[in-house]
Protein backbone atom coordinates (compact mmCIF):
# COMPACT_ATOMS: atom_id res chain seq x y z
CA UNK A 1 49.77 -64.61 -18.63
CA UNK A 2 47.79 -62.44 -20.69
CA UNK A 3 44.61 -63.05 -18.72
CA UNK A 4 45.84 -61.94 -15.53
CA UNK A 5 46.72 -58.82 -16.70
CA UNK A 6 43.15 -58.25 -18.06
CA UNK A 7 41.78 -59.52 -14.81
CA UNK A 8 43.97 -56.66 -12.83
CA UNK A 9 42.73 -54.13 -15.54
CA UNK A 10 39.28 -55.04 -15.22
CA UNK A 11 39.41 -54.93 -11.28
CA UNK A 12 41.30 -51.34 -11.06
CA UNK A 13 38.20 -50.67 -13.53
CA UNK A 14 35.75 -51.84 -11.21
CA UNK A 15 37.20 -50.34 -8.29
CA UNK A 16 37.70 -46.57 -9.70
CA UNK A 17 33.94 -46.75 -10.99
CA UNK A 18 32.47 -48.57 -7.80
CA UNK A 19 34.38 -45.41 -5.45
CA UNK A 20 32.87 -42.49 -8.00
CA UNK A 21 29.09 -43.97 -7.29
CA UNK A 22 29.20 -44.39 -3.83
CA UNK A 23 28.32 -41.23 -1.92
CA UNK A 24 28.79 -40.21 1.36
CA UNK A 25 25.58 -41.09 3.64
CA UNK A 26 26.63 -37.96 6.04
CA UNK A 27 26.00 -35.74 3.59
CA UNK A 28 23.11 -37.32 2.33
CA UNK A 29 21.29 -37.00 6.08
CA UNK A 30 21.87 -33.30 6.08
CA UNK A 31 20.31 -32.89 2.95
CA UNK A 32 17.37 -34.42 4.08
CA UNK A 33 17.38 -33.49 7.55
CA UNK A 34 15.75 -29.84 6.99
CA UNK A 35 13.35 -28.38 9.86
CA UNK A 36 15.34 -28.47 13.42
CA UNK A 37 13.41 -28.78 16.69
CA UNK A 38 14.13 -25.02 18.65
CA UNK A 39 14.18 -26.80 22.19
CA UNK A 40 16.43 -29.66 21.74
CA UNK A 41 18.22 -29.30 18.99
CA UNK A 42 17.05 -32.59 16.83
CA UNK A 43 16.98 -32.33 13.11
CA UNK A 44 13.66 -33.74 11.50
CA UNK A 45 13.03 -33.83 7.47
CA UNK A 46 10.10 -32.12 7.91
CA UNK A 47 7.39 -30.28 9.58
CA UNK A 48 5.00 -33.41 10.07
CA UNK A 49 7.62 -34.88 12.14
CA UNK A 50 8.03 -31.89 14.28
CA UNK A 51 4.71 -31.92 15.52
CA UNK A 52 4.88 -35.32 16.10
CA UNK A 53 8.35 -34.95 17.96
CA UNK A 54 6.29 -32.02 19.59
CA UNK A 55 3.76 -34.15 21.09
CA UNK A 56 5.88 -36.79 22.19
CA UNK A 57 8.89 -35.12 23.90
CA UNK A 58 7.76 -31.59 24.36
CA UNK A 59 4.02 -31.93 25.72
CA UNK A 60 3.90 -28.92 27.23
CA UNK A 61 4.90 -26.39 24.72
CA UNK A 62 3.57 -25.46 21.52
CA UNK A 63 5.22 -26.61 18.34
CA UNK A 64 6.07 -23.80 16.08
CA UNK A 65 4.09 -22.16 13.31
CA UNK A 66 4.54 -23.38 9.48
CA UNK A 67 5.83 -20.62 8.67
CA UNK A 68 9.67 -21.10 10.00
């Protein structure tokens, strides 16, 4: 019975290294997600995508300066 207790070593192994890897995708999306639209709240990863968001929901105002 030798082998089976390799086989539960080597799969307590597996699972311990396979849970350090693995990150949580949460806080991987707030790290990206960095320039926030001022009238509704979305989050956007960056300014491109605000003037984009800009012209699609928010026709009527003007999307903010660079600088923010």
């Amino acid at each position: 019975m030798t082998r089976g207790k390799q086989k539960i070593e080597a799969q307590r192994k597996n699972a311990e290294k396979n849970q350090k890897s693995k990150g949580s995708q949460i806080e991987a999306r707030a790290v990206a997600l960095k320039v926030t639209c001022p009238i509704c709240k979305v989050q956007l990863a960056n300014q491109n995508q605000l003037g984009d968001h800009y012209g699609s929901k928010h026709p009527k105002e003007k999307p903010p300066s660079n600088s923010e």
